[in-house]
PDB file of N, CA and C in Angstrom:
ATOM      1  N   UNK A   1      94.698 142.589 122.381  1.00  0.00           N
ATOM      2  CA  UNK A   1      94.075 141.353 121.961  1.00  0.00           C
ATOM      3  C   UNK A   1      94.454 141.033 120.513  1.00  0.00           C
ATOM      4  N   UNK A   2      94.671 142.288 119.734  1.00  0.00           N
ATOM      5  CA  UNK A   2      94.676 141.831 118.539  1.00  0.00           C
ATOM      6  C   UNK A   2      96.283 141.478 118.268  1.00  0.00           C
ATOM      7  N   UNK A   3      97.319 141.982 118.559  1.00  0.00           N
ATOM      8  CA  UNK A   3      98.067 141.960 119.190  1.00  0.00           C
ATOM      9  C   UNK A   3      98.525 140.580 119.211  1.00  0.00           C
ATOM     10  N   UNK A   4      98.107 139.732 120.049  1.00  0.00           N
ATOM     11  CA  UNK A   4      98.337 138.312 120.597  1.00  0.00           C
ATOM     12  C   UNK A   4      98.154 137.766 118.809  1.00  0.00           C
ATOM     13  N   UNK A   5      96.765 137.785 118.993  1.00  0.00           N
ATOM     14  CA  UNK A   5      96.312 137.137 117.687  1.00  0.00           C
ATOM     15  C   UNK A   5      97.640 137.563 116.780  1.00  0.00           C
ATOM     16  N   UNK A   6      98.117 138.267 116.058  1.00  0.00           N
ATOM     17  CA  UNK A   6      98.705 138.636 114.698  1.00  0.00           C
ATOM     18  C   UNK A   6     100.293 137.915 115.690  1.00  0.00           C
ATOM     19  N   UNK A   7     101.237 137.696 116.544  1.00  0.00           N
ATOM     20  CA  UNK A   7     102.043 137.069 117.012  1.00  0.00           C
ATOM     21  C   UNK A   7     102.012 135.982 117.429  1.00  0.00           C
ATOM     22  N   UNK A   8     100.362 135.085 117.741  1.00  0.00           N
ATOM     23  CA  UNK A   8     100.541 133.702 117.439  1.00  0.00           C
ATOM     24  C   UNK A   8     100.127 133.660 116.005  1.00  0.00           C
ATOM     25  N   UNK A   9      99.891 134.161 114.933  1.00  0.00           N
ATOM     26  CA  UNK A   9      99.467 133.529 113.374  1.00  0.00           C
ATOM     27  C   UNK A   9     101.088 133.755 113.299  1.00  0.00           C
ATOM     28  N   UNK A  10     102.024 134.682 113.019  1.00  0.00           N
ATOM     29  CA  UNK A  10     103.118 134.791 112.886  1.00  0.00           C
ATOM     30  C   UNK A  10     103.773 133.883 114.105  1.00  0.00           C
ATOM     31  N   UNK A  11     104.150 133.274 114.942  1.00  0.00           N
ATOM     32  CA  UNK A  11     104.987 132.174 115.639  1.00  0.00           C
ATOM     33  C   UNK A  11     104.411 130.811 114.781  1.00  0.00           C
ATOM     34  N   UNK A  12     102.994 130.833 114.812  1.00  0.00           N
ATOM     35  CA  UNK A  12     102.658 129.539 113.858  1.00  0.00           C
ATOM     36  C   UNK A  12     103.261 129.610 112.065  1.00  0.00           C
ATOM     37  N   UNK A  13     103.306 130.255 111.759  1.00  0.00           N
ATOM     38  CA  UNK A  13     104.145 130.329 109.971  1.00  0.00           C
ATOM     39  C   UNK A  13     105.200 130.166 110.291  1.00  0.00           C
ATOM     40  N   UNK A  14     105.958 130.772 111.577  1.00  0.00           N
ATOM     41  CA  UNK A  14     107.789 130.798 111.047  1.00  0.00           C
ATOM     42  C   UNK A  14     107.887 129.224 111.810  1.00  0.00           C
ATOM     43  N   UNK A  15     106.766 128.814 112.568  1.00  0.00           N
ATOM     44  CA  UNK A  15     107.098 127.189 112.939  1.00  0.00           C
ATOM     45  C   UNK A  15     106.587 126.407 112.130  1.00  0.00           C
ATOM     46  N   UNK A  16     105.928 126.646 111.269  1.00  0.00           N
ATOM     47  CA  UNK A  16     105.513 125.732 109.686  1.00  0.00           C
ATOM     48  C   UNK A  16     106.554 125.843 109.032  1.00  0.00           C
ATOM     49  N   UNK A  17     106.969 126.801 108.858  1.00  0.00           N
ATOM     50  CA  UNK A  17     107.772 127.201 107.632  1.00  0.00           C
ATOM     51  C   UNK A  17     108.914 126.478 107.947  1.00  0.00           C
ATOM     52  N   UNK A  18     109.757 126.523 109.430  1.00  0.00           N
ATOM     53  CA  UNK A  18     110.898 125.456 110.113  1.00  0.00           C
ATOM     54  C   UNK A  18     110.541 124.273 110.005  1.00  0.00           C
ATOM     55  N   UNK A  19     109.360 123.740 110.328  1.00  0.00           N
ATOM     56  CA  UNK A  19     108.998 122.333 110.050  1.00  0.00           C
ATOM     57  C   UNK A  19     109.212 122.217 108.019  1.00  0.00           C
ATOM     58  N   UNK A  20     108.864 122.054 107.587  1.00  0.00           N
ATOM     59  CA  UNK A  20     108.994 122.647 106.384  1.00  0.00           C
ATOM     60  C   UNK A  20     110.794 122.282 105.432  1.00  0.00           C
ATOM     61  N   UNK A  21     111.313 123.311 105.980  1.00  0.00           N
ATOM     62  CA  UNK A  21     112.654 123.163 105.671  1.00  0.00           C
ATOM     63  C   UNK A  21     113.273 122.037 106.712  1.00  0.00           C
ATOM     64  N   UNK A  22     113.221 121.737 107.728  1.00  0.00           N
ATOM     65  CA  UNK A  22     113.340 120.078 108.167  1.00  0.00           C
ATOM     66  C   UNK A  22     112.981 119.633 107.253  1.00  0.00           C
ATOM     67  N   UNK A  23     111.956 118.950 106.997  1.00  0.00           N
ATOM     68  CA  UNK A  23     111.774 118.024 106.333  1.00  0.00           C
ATOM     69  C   UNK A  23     112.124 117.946 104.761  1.00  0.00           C
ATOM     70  N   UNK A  24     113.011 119.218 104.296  1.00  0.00           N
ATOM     71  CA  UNK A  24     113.396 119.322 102.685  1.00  0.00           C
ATOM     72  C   UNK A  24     114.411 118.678 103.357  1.00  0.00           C
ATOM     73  N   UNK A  25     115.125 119.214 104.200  1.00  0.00           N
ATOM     74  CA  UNK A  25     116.641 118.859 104.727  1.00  0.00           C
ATOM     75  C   UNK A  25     117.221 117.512 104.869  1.00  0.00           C
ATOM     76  N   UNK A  26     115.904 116.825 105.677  1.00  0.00           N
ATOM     77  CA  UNK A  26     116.013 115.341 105.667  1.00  0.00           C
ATOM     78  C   UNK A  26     115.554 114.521 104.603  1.00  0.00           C
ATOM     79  N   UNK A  27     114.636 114.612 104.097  1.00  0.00           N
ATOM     80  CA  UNK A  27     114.514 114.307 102.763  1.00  0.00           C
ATOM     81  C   UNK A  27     115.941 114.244 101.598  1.00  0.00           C
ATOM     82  N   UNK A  28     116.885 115.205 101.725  1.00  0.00           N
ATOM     83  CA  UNK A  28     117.397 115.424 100.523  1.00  0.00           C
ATOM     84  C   UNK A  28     119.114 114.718 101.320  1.00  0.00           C
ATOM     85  N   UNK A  29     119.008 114.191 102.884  1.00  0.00           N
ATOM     86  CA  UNK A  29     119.773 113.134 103.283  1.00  0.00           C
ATOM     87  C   UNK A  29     119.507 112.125 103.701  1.00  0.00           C
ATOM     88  N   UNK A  30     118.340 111.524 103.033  1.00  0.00           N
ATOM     89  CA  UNK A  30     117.830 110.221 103.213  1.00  0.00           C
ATOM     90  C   UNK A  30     118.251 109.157 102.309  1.00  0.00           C
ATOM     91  N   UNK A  31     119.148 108.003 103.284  1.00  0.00           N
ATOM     92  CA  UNK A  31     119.553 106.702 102.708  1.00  0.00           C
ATOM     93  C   UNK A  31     118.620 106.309 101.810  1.00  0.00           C
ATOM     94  N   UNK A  32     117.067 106.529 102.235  1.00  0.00           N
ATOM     95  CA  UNK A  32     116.077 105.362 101.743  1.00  0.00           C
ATOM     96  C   UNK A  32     116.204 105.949  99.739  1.00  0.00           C
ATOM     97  N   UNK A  33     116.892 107.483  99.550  1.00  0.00           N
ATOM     98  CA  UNK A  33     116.925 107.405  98.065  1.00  0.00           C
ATOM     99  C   UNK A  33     117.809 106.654  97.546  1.00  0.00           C
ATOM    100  N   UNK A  34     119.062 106.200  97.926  1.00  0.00           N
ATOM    101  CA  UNK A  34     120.090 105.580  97.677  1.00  0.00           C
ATOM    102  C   UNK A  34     119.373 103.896  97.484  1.00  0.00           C
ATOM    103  N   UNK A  35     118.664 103.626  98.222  1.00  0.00           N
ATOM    104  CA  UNK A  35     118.371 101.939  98.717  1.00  0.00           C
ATOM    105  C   UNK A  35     117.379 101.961  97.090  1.00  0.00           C
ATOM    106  N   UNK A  36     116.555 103.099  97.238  1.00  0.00           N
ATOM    107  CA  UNK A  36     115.539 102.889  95.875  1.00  0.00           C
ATOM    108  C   UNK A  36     116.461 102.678  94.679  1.00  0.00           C
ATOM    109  N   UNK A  37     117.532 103.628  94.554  1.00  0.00           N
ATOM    110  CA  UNK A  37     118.319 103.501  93.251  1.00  0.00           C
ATOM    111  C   UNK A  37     118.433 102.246  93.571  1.00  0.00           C
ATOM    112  N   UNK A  38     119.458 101.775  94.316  1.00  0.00           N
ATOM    113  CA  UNK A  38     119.902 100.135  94.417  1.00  0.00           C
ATOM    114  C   UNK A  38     118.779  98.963  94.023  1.00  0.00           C
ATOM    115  N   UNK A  39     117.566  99.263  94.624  1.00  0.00           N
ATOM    116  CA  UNK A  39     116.733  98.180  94.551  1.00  0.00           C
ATOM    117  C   UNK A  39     116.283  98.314  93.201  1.00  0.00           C
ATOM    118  N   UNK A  40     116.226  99.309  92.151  1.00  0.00           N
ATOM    119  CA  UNK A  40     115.859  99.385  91.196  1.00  0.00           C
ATOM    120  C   UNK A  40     116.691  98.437  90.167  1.00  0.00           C
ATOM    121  N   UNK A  41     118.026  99.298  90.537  1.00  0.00           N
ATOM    122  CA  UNK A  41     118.917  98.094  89.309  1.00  0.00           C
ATOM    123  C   UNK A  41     118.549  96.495  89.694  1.00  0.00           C
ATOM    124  N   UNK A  42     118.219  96.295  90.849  1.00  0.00           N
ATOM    125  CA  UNK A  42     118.545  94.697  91.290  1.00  0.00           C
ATOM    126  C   UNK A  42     117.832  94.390  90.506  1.00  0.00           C
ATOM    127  N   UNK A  43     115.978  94.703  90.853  1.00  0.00           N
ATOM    128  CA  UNK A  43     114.915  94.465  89.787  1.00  0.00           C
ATOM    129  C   UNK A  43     115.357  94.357  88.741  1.00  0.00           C
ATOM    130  N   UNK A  44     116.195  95.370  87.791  1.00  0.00           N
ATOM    131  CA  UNK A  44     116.085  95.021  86.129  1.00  0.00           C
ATOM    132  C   UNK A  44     117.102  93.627  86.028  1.00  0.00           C
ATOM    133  N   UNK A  45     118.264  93.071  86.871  1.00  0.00           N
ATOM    134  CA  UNK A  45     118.874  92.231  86.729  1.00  0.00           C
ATOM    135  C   UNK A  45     117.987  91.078  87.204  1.00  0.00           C
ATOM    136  N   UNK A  46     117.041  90.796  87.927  1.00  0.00           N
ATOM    137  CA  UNK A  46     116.463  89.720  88.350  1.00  0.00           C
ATOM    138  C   UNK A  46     115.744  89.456  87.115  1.00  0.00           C
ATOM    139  N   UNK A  47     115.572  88.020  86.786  1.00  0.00           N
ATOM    140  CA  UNK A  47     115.029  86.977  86.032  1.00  0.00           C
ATOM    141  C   UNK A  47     113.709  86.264  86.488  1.00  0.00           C
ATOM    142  N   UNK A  48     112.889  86.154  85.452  1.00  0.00           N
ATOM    143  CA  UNK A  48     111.251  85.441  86.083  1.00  0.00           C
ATOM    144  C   UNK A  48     111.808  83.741  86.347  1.00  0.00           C
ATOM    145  N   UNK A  49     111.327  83.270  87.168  1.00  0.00           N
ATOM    146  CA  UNK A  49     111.343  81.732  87.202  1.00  0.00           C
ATOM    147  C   UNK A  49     110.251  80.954  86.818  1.00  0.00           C
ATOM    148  N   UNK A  50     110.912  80.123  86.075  1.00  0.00           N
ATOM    149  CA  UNK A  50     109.515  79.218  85.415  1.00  0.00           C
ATOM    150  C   UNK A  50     109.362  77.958  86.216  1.00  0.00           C
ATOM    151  N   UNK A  51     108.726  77.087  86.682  1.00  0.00           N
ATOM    152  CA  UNK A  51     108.376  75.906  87.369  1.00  0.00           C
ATOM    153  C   UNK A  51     108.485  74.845  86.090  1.00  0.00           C
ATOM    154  N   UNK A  52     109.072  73.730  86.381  1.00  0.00           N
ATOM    155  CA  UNK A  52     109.188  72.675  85.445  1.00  0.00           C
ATOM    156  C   UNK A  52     108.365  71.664  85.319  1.00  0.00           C
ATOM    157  N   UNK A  53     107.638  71.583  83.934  1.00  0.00           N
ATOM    158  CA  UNK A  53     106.153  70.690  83.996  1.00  0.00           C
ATOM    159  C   UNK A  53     106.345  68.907  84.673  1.00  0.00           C
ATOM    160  N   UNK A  54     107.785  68.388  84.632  1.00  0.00           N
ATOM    161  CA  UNK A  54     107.725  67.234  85.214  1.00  0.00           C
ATOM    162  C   UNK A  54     108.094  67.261  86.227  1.00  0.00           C
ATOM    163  N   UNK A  55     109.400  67.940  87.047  1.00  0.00           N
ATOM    164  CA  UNK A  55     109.428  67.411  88.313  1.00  0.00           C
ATOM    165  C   UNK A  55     109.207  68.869  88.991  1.00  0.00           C
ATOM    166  N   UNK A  56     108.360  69.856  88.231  1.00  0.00           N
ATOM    167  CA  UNK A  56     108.163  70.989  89.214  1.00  0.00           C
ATOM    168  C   UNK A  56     109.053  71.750  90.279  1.00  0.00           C
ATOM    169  N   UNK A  57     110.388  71.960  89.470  1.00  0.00           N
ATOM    170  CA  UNK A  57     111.178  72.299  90.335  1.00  0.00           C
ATOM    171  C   UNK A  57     111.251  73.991  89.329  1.00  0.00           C
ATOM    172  N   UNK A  58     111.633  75.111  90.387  1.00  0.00           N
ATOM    173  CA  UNK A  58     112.202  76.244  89.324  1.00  0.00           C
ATOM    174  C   UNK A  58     113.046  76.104  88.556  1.00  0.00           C
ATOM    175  N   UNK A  59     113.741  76.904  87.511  1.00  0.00           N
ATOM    176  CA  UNK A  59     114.224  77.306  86.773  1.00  0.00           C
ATOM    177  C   UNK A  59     114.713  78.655  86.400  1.00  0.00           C
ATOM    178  N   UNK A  60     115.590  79.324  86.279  1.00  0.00           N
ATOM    179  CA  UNK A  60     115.282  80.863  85.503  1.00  0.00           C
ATOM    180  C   UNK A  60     114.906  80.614  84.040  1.00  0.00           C
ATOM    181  N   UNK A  61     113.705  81.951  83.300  1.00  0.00           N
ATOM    182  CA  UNK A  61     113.190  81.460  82.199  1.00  0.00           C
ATOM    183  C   UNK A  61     114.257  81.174  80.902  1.00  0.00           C
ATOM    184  N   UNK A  62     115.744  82.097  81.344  1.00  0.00           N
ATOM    185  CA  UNK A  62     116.537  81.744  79.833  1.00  0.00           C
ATOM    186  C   UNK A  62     116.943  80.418  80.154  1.00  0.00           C
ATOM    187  N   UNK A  63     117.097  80.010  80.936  1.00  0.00           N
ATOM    188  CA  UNK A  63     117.455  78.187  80.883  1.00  0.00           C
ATOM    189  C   UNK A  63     116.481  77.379  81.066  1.00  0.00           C
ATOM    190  N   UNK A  64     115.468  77.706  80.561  1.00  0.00           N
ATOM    191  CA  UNK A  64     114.169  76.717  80.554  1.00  0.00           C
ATOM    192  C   UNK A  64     114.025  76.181  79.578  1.00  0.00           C
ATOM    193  N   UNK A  65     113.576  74.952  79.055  1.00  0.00           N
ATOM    194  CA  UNK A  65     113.627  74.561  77.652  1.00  0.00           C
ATOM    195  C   UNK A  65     111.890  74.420  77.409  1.00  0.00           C
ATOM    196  N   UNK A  66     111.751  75.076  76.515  1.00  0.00           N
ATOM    197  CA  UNK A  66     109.959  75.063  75.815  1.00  0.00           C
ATOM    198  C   UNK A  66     109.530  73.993  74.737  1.00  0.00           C
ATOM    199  N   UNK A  67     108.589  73.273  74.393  1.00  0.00           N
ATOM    200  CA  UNK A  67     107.612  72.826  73.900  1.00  0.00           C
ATOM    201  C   UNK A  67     107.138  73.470  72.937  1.00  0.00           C
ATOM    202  N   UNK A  68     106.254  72.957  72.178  1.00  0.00           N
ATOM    203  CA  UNK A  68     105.484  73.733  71.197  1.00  0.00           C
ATOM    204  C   UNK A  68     104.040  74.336  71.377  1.00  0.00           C
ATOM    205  N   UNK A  69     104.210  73.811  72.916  1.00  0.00           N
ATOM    206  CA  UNK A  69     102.935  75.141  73.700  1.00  0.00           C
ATOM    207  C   UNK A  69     103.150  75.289  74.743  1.00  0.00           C
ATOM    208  N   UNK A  70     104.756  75.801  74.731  1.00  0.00           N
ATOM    209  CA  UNK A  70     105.306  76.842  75.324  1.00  0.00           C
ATOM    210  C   UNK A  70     105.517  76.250  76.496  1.00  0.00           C
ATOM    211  N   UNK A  71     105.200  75.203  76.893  1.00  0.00           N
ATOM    212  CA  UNK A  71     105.564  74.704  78.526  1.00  0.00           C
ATOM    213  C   UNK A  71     106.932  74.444  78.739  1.00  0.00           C
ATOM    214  N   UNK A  72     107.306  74.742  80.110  1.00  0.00           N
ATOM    215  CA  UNK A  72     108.368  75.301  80.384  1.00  0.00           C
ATOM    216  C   UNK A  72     109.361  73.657  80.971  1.00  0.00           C
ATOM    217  N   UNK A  73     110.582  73.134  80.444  1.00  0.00           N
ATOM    218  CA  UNK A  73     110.978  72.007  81.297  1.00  0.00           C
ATOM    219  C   UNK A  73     112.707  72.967  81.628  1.00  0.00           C
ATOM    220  N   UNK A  74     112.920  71.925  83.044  1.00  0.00           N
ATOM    221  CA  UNK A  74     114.197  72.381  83.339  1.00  0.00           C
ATOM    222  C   UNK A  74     115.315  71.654  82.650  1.00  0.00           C
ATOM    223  N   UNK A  75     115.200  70.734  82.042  1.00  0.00           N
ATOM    224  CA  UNK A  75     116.119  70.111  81.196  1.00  0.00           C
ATOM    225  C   UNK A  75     115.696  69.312  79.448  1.00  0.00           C
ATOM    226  N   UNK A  76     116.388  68.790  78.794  1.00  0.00           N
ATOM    227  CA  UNK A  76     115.861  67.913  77.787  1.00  0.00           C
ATOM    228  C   UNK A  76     115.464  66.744  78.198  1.00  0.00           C
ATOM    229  N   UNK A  77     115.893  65.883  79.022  1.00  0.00           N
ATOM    230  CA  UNK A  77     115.337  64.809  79.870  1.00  0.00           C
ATOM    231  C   UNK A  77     114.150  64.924  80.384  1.00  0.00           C
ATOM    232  N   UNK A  78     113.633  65.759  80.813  1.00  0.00           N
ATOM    233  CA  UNK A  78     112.169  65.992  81.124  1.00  0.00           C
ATOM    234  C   UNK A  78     111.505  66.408  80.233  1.00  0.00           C
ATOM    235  N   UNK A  79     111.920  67.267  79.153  1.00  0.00           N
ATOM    236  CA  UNK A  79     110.934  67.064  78.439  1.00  0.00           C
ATOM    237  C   UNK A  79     110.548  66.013  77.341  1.00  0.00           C
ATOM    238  N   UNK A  80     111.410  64.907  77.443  1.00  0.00           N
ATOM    239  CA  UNK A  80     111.585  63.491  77.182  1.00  0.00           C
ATOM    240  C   UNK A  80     110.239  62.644  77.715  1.00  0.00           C
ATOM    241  N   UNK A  81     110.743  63.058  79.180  1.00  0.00           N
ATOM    242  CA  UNK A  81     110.113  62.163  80.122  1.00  0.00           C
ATOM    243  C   UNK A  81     108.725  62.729  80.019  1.00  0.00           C
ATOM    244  N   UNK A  82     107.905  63.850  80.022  1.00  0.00           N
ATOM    245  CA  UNK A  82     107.204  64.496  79.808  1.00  0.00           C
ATOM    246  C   UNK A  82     106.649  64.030  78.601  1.00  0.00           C
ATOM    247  N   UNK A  83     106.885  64.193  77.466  1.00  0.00           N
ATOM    248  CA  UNK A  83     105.703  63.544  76.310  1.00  0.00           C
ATOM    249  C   UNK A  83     105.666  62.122  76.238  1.00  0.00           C
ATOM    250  N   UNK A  84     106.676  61.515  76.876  1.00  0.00           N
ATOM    251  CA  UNK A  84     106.107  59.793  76.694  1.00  0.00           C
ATOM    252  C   UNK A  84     104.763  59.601  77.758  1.00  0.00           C
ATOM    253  N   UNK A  85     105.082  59.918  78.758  1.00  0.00           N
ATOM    254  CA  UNK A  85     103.735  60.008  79.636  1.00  0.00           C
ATOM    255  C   UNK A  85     102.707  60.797  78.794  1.00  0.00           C
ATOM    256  N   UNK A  86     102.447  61.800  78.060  1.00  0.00           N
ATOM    257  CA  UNK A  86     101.469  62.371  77.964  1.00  0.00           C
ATOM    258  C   UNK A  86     101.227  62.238  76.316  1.00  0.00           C
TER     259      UNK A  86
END
């Protein structure tokens, strides 16, 4: 009896322990680390978009033209058009 017991605790460890090293194994050939590097650089190259206060269209923020409280236009013409109205 005791017997059984001490050869299933030992079949259960050396099948943890195999599960175990699977999963280092696949882990350490998984695409999805490659995709993270990739998606990381994309992030630092992507740009915030600003919405344009007159005709509300996007923009990226380095080609946005600002105001003196900071509101964001997509061109000099709008922000033309923009303070005569307001």
């Amino acid at each position: 009896m005791i017997v059984r017991l001490i050869v299933f605790v030992a079949i259960f460890f050396i099948g943890w322990w195999l599960y175990r090293q699977f999963i280092i194994f696949k882990r350490g050939q998984s695409p999805q680390e490659t995709k993270t590097k990739d998606s990381s650089k994309k992030d630092e190259s992507q740009e915030s978009m600003v919405r344009c206060e007159e005709c509300q269209t996007f923009t990226p923020r380095s080609h946005a033209i600002h105001d003196q409280e900071a509101r964001p236009f997509c061109s000099a013409e709008h922000l033309k058009a923009f303070n005569q109205k307001h």
